[in-house]
C-alpha atoms as a PDB file:
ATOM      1  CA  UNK A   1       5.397  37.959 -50.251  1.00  0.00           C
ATOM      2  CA  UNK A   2       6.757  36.259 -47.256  1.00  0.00           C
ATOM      3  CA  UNK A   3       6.023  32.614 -47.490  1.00  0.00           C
ATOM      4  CA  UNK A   4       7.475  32.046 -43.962  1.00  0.00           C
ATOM      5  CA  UNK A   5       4.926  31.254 -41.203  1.00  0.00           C
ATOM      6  CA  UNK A   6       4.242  33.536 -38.354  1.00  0.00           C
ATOM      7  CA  UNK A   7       4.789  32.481 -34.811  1.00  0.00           C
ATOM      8  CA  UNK A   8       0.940  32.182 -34.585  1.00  0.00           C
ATOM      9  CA  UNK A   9       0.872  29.853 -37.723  1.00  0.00           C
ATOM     10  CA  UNK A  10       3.568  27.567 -36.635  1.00  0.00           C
ATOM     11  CA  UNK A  11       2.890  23.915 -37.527  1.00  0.00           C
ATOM     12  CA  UNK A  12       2.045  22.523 -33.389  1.00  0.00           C
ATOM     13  CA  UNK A  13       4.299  19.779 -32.475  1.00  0.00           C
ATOM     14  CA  UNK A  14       3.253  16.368 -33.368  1.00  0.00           C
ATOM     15  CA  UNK A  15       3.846  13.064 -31.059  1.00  0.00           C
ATOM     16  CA  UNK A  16       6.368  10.721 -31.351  1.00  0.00           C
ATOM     17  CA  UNK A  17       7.963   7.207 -30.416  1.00  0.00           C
ATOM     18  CA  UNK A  18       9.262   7.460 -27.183  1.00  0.00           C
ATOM     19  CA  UNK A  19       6.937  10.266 -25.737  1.00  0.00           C
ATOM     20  CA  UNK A  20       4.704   9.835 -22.762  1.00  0.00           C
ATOM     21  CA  UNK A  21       0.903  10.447 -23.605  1.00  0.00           C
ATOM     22  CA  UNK A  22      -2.653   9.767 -22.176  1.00  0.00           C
ATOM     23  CA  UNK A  23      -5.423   8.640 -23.906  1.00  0.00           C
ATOM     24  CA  UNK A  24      -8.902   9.650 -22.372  1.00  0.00           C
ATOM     25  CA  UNK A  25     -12.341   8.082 -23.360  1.00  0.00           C
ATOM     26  CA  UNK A  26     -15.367   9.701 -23.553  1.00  0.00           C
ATOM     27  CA  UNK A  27     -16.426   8.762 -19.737  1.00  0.00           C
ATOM     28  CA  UNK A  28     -13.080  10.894 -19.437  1.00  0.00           C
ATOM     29  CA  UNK A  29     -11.245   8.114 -17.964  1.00  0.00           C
ATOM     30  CA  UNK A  30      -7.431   8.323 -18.946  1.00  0.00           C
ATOM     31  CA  UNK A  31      -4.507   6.048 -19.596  1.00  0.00           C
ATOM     32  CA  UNK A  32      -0.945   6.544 -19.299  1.00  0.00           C
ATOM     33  CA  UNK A  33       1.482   4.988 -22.159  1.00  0.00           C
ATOM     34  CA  UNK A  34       5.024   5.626 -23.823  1.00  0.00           C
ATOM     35  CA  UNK A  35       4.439   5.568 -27.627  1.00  0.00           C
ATOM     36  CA  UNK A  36       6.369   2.427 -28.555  1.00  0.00           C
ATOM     37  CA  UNK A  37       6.655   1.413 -32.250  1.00  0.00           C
ATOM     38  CA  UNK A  38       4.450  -1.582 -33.131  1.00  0.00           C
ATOM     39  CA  UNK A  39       2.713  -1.537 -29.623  1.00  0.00           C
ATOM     40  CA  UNK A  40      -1.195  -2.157 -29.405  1.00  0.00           C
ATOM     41  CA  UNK A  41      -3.088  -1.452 -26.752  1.00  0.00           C
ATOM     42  CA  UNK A  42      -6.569  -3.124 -25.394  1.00  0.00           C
ATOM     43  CA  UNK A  43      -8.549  -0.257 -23.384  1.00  0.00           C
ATOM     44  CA  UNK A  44     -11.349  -2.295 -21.932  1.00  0.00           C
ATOM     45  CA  UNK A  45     -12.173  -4.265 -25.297  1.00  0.00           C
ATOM     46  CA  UNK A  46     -10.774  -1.158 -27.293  1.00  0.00           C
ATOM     47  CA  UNK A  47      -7.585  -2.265 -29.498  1.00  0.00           C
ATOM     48  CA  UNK A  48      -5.429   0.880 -30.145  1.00  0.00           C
ATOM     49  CA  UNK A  49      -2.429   0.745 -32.217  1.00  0.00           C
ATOM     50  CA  UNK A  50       0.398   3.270 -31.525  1.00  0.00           C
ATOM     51  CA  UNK A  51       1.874   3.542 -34.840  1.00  0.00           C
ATOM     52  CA  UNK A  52      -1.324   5.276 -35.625  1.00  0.00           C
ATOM     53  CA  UNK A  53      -1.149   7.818 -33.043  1.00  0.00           C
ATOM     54  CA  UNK A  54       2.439   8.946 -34.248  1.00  0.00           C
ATOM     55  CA  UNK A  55       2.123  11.813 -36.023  1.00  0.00           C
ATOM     56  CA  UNK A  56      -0.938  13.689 -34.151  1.00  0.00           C
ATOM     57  CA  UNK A  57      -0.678  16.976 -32.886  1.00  0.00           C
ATOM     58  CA  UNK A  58      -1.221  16.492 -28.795  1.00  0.00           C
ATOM     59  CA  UNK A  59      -5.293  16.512 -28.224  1.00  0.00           C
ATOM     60  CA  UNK A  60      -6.613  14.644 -31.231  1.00  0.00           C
ATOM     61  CA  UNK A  61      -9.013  11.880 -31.711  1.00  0.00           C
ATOM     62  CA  UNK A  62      -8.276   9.048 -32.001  1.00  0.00           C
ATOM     63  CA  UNK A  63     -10.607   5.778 -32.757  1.00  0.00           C
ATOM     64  CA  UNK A  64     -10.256   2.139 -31.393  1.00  0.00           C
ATOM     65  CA  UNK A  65     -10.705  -0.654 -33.562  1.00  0.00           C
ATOM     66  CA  UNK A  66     -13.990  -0.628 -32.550  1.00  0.00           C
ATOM     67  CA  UNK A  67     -14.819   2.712 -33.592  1.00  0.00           C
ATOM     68  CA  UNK A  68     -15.040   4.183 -29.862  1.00  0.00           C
ATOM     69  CA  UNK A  69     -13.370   7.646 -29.424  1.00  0.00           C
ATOM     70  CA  UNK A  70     -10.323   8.473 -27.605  1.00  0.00           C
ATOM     71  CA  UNK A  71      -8.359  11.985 -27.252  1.00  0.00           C
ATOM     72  CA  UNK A  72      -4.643  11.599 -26.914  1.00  0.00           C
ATOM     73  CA  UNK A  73      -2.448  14.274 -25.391  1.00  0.00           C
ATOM     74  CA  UNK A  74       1.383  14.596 -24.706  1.00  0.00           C
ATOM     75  CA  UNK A  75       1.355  13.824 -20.644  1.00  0.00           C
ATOM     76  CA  UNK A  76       2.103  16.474 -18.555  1.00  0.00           C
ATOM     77  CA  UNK A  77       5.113  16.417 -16.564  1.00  0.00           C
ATOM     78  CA  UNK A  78       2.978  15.639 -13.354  1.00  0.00           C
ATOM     79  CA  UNK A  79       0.832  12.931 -14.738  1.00  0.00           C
ATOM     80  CA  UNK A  80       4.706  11.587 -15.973  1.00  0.00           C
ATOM     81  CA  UNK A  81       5.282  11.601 -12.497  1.00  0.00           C
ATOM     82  CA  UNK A  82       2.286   9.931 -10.920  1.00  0.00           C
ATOM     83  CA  UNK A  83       2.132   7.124 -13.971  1.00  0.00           C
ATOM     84  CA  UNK A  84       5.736   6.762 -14.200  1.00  0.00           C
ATOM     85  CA  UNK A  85       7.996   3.497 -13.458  1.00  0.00           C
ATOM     86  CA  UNK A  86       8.554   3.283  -9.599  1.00  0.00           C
ATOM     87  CA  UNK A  87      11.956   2.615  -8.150  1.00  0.00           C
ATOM     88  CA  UNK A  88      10.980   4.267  -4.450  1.00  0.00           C
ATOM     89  CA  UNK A  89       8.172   6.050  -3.275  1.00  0.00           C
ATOM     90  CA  UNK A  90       7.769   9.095  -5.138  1.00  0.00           C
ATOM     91  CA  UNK A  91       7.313  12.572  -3.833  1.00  0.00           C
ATOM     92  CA  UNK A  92       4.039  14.248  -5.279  1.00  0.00           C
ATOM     93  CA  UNK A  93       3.340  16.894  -7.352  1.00  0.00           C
ATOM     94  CA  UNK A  94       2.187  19.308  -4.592  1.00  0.00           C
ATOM     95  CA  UNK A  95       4.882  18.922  -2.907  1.00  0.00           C
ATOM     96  CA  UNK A  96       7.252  19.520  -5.187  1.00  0.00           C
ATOM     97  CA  UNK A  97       5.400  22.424  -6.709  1.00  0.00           C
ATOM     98  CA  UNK A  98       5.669  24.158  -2.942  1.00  0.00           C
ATOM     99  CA  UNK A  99       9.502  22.931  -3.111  1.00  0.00           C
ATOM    100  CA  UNK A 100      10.025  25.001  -6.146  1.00  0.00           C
ATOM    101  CA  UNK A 101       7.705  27.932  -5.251  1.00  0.00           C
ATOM    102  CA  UNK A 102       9.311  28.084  -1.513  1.00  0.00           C
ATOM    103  CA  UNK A 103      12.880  26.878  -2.432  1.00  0.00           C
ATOM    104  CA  UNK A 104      12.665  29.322  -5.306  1.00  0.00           C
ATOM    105  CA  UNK A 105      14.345  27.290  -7.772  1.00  0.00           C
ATOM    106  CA  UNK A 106      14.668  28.725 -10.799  1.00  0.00           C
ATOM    107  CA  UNK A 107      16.630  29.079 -14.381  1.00  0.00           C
ATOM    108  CA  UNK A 108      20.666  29.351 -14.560  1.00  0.00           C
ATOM    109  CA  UNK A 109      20.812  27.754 -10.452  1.00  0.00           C
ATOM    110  CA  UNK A 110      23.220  25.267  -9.437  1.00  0.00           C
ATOM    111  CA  UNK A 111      21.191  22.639  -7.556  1.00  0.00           C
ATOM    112  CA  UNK A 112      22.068  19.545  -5.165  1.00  0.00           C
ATOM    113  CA  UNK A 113      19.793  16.824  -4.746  1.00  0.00           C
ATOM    114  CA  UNK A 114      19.881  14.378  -1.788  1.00  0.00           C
ATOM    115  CA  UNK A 115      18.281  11.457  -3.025  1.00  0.00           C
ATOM    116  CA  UNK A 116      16.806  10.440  -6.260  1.00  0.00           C
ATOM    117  CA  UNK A 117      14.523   7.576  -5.872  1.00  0.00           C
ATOM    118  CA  UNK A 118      12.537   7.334  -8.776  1.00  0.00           C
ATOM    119  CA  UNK A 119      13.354  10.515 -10.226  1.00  0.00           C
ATOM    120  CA  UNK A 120      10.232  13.023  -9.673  1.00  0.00           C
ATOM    121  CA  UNK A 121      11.931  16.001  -8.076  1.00  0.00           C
ATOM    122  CA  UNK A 122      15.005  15.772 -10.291  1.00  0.00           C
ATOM    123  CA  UNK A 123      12.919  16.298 -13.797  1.00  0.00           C
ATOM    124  CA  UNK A 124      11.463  18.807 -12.221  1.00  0.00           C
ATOM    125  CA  UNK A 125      14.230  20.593 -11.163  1.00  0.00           C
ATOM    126  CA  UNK A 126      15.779  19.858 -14.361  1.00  0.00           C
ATOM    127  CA  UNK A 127      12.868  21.493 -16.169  1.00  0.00           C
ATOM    128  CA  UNK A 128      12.980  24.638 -13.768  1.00  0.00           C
ATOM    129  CA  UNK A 129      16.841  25.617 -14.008  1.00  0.00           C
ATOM    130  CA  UNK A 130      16.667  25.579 -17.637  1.00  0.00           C
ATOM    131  CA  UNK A 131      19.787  24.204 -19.624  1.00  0.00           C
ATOM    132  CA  UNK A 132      21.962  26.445 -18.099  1.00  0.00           C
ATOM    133  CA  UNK A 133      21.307  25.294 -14.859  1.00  0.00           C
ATOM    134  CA  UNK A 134      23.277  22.097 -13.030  1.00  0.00           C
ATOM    135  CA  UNK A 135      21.747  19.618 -11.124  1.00  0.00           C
ATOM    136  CA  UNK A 136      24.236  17.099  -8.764  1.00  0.00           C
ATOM    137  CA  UNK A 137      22.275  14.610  -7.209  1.00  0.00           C
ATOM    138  CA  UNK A 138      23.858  11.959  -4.315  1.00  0.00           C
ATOM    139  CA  UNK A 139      22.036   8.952  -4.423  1.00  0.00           C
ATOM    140  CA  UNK A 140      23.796   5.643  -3.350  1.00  0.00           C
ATOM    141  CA  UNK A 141      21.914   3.025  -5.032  1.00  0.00           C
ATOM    142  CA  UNK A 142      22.424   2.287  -8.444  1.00  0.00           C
ATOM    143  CA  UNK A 143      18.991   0.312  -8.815  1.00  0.00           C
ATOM    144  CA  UNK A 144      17.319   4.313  -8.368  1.00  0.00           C
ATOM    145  CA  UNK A 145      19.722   5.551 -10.417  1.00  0.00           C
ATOM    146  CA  UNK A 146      18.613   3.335 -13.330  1.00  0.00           C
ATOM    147  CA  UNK A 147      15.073   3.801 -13.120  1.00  0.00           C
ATOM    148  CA  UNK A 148      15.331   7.658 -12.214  1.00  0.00           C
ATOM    149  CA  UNK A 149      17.222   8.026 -15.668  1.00  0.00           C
ATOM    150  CA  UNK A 150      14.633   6.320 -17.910  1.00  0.00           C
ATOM    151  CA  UNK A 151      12.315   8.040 -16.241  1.00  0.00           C
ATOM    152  CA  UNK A 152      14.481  11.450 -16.558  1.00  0.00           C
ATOM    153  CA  UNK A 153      15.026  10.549 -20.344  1.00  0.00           C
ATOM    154  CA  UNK A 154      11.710   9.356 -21.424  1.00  0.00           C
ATOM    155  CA  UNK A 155      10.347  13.131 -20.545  1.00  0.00           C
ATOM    156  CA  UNK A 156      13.029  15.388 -21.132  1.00  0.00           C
ATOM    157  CA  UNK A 157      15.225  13.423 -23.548  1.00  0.00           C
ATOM    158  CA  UNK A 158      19.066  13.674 -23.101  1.00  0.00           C
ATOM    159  CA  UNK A 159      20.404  15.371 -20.627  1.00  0.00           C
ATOM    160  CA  UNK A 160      23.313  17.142 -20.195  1.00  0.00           C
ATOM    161  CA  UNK A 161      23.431  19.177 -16.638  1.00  0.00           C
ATOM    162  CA  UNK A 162      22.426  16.208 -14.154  1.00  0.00           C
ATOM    163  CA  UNK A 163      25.161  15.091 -12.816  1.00  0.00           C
ATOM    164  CA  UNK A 164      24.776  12.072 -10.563  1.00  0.00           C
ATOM    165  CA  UNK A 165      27.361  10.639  -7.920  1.00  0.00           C
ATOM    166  CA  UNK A 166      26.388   6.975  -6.513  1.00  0.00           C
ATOM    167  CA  UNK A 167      27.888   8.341  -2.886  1.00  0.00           C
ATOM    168  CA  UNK A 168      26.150   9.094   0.342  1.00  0.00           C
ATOM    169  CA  UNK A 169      25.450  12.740   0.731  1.00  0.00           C
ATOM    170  CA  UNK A 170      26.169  12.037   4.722  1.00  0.00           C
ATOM    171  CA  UNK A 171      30.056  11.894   3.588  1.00  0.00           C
ATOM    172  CA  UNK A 172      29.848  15.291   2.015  1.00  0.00           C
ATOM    173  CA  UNK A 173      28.984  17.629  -1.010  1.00  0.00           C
ATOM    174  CA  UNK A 174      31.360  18.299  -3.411  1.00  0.00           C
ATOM    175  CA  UNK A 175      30.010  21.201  -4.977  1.00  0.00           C
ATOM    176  CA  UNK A 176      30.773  24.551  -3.200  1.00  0.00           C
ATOM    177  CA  UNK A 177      28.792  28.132  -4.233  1.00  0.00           C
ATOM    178  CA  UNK A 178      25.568  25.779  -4.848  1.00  0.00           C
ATOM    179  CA  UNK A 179      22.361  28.194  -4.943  1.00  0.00           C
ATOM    180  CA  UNK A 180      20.224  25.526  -3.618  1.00  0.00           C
ATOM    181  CA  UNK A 181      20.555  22.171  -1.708  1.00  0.00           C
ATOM    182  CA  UNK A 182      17.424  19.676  -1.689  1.00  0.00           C
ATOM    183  CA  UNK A 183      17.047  16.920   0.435  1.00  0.00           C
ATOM    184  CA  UNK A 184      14.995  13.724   0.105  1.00  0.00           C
ATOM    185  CA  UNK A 185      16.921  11.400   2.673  1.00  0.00           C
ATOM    186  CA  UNK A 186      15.996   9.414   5.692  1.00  0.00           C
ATOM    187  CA  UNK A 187      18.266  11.559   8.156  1.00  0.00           C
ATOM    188  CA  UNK A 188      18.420  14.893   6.689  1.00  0.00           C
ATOM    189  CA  UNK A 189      20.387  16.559   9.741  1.00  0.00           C
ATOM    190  CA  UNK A 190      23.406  14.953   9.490  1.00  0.00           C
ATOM    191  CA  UNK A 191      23.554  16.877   5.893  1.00  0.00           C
ATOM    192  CA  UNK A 192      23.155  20.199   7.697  1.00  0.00           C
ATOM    193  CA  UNK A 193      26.627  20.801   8.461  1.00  0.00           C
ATOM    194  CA  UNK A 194      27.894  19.742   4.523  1.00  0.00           C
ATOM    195  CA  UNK A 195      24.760  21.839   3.257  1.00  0.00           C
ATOM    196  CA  UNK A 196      25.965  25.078   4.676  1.00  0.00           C
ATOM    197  CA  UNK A 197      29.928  24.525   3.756  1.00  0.00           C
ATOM    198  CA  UNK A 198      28.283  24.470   0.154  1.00  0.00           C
ATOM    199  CA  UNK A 199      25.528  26.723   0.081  1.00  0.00           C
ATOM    200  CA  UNK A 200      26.563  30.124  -1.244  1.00  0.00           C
ATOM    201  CA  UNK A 201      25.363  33.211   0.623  1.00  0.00           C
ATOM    202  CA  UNK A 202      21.558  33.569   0.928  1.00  0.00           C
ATOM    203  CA  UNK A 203      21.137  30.088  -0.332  1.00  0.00           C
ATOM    204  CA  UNK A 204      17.900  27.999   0.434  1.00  0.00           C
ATOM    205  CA  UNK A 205      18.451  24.512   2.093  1.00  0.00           C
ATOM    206  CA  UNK A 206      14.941  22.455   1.627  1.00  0.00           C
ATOM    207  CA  UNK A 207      14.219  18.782   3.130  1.00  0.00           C
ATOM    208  CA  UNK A 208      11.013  16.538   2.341  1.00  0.00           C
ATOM    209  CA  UNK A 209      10.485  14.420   5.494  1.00  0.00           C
ATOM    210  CA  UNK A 210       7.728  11.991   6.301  1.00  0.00           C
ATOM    211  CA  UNK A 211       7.188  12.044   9.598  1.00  0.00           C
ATOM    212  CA  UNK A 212       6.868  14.797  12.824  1.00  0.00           C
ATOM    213  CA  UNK A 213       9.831  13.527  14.753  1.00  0.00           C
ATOM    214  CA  UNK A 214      12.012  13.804  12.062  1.00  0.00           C
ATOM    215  CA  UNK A 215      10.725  17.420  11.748  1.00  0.00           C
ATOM    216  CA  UNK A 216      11.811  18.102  14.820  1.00  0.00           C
ATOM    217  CA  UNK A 217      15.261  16.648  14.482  1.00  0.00           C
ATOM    218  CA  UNK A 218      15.931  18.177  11.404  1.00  0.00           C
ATOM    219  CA  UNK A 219      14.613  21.874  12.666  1.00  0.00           C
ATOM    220  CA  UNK A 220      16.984  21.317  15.612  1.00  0.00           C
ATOM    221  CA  UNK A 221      20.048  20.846  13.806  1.00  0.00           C
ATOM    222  CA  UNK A 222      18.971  23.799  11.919  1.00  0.00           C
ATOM    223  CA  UNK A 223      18.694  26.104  14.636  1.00  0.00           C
ATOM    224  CA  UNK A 224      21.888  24.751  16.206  1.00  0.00           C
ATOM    225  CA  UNK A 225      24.184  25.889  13.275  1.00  0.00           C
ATOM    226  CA  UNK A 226      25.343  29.356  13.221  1.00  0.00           C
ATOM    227  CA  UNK A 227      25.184  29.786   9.505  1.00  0.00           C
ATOM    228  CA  UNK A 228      21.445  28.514   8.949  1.00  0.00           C
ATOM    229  CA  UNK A 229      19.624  31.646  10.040  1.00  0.00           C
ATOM    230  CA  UNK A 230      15.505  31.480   9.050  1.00  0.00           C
ATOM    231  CA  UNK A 231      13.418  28.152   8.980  1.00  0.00           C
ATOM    232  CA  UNK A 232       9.947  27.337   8.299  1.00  0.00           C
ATOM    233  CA  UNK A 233       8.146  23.996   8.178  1.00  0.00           C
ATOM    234  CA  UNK A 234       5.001  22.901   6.678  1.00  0.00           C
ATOM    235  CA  UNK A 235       2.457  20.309   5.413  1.00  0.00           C
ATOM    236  CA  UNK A 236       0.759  20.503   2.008  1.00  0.00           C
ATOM    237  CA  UNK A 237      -2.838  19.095   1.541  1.00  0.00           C
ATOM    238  CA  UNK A 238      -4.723  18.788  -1.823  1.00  0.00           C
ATOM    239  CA  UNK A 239      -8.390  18.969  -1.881  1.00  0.00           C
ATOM    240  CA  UNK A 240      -9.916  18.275  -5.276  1.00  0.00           C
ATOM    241  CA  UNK A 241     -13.728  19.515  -5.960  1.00  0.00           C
ATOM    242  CA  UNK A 242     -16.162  17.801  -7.853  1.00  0.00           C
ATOM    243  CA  UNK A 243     -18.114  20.123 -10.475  1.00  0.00           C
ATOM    244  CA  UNK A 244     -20.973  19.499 -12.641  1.00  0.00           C
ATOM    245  CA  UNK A 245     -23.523  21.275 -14.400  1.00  0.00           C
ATOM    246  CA  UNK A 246     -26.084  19.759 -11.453  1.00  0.00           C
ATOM    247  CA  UNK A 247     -24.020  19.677  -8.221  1.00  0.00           C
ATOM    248  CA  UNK A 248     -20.444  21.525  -6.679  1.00  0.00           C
ATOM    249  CA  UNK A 249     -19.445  19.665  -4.168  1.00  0.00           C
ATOM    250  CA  UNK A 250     -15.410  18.296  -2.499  1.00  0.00           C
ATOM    251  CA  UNK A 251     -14.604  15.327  -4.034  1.00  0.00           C
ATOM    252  CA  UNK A 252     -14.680  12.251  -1.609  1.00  0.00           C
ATOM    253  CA  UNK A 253     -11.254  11.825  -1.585  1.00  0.00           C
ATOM    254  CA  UNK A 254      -8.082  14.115  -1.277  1.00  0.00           C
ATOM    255  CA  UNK A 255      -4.431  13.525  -1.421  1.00  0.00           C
ATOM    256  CA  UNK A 256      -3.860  14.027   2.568  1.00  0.00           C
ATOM    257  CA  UNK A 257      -0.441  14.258   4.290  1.00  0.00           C
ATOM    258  CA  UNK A 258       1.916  12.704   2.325  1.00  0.00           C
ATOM    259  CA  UNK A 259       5.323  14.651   4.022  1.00  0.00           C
ATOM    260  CA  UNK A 260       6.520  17.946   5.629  1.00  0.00           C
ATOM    261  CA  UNK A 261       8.430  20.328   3.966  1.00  0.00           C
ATOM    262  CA  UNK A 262      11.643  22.094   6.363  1.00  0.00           C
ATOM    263  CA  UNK A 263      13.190  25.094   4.444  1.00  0.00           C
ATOM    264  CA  UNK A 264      16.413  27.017   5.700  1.00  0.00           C
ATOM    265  CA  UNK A 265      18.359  30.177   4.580  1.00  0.00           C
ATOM    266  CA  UNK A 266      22.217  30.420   4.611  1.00  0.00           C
ATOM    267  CA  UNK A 267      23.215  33.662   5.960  1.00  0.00           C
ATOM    268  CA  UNK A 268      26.074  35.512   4.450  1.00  0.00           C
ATOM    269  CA  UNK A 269      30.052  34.629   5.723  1.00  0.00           C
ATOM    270  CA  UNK A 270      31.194  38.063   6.929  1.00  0.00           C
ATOM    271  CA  UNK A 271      27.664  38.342   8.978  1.00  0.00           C
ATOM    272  CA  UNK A 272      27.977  35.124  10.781  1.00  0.00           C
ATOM    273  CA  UNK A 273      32.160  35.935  11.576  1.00  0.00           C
ATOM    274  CA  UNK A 274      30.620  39.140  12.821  1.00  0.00           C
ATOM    275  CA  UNK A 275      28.386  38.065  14.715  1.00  0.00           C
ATOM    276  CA  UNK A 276      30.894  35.545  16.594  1.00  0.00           C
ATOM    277  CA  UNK A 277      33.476  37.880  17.083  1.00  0.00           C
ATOM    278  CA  UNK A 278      31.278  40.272  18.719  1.00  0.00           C
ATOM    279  CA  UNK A 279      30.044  37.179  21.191  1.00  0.00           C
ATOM    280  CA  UNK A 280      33.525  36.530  22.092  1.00  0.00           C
ATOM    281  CA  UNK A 281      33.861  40.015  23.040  1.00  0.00           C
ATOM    282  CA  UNK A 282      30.805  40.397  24.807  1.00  0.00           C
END
């Protein structure tokens, strides 16, 4: 008889010291924590002790001092990112979920970042190209840098493929045959020119930018180099909806415009030396 258990029988992963979790009353209103080792909590009157909660499998109950339920489940990585120690303004979830989904960023890619502020997008690329995958990130202040890799750590543990450079991303990329290049910087079109020299053929340039004009810059600088062929801009909104057994209804508030998204293709080498050589003949 085989005493080994099946994949469905698995013991489920328990949580530990050093893991991000929330804790959610039974008026389903959550806290965010980081499991510390001899850290109590007070919820509202409600002492909870973390060394108690080590152990649990995510989604068990847990019970206050006073008796009062709580559930506790292993965050997700996009209530890491909204709870999360803030070095810079962060860029949300929605966003970055369209970044991924439109910058189709995926396992095994070779990624630069522009920009690491607090250290949202980079987990998330992290978590998307797999440990394969490389991540080179240009930020210039070491303050971000700091913060972004407790923040980095605290969800994903040690990592091994992000590599950072304190350096401004204006002076260049190192990295050449990149698959994608992802920008979170004031003045994303004086990158253009470095993005392209890097970006291997068919590669995806994206930029989060917070305001119209600087839409409009960037899209220009775009359309002005020879090797950036296709573009596309857009806005993101998120409208939640409020559902009971009594009433469906939106909620009353919605997370709005928060930034634009610019995305850019590289065409291929040979096409764009084609393409000038037959101008010059023309």
């Amino acid at each position: 008889m085989n005493n080994e258990l099946t994949m469905n029988e698995q013991s489920p992963p328990t949580l530990n010291y050093g893991e991000p979790v929330m804790l959610i009353d039974k008026r389903r209103r959550e806290t965010y924590t980081v499991l510390q080792e001899g850290k109590v909590m007070n919820l509202n009157g409600n002492v909870i002790k973390h060394d108690e909660i080590i152990g649990l499998a995510s989604g068990s109950r847990v019970e206050s001092a006073k008796g009062n339920p709580f559930k506790v489940f292993k965050a997700t990585l996009q209530q890491h990112i909204l709870n999360m120690h803030r070095y810079a303004t962060i860029i949300y979830p929605k966003d970055i979920a369209t970044i991924l989904m439109q910058g189709d960023i995926g396992p095994n890619m070779r990624v630069v970042e522009g920009g690491l502020g607090s250290g949202g997008l980079a987990l998330s690329i992290l978590r998307a190209i797999g440990d394969q995958g490389e991540l080179f990130t240009y930020e210039i202040k070491s303050e971000a840098i700091a913060c972004s890799r407790r923040n980095i750590k605290t969800y994903l543990g040690e990592v091994k493929n992000h590599h950072v450079h304190q350096a401004d991303i204006y002076e260049g990329i190192e990295e050449k045959g990149v698959d994608r290049v992802v920008l979170d910087v004031p003045e994303p079109w004086h990158v253009v020119e470095h993005a392209a020299r890097s970006l291997t053929d068919g590669g995806l340039l994206v930029a989060y930018i917070p305001t119209v004009i600087q839409v409009h810059e960037m899209v220009k600088a775009l359309h002005a180099h020879p090797e950036m062929y296709t573009t596309w801009s857009l806005e993101i909104l998120e409208r939640p909806w409020y559902v009971t057994e009594q009433s469906i209804r939106p909620d009353h508030r919605m997370t709005g415009h928060t930034g634009f998204l610019v995305f850019s293709r590289r065409s291929a080498r040979w096409a764009v030396e084609e393409g000038a050589s037959h101008e010059s003949k023309s």
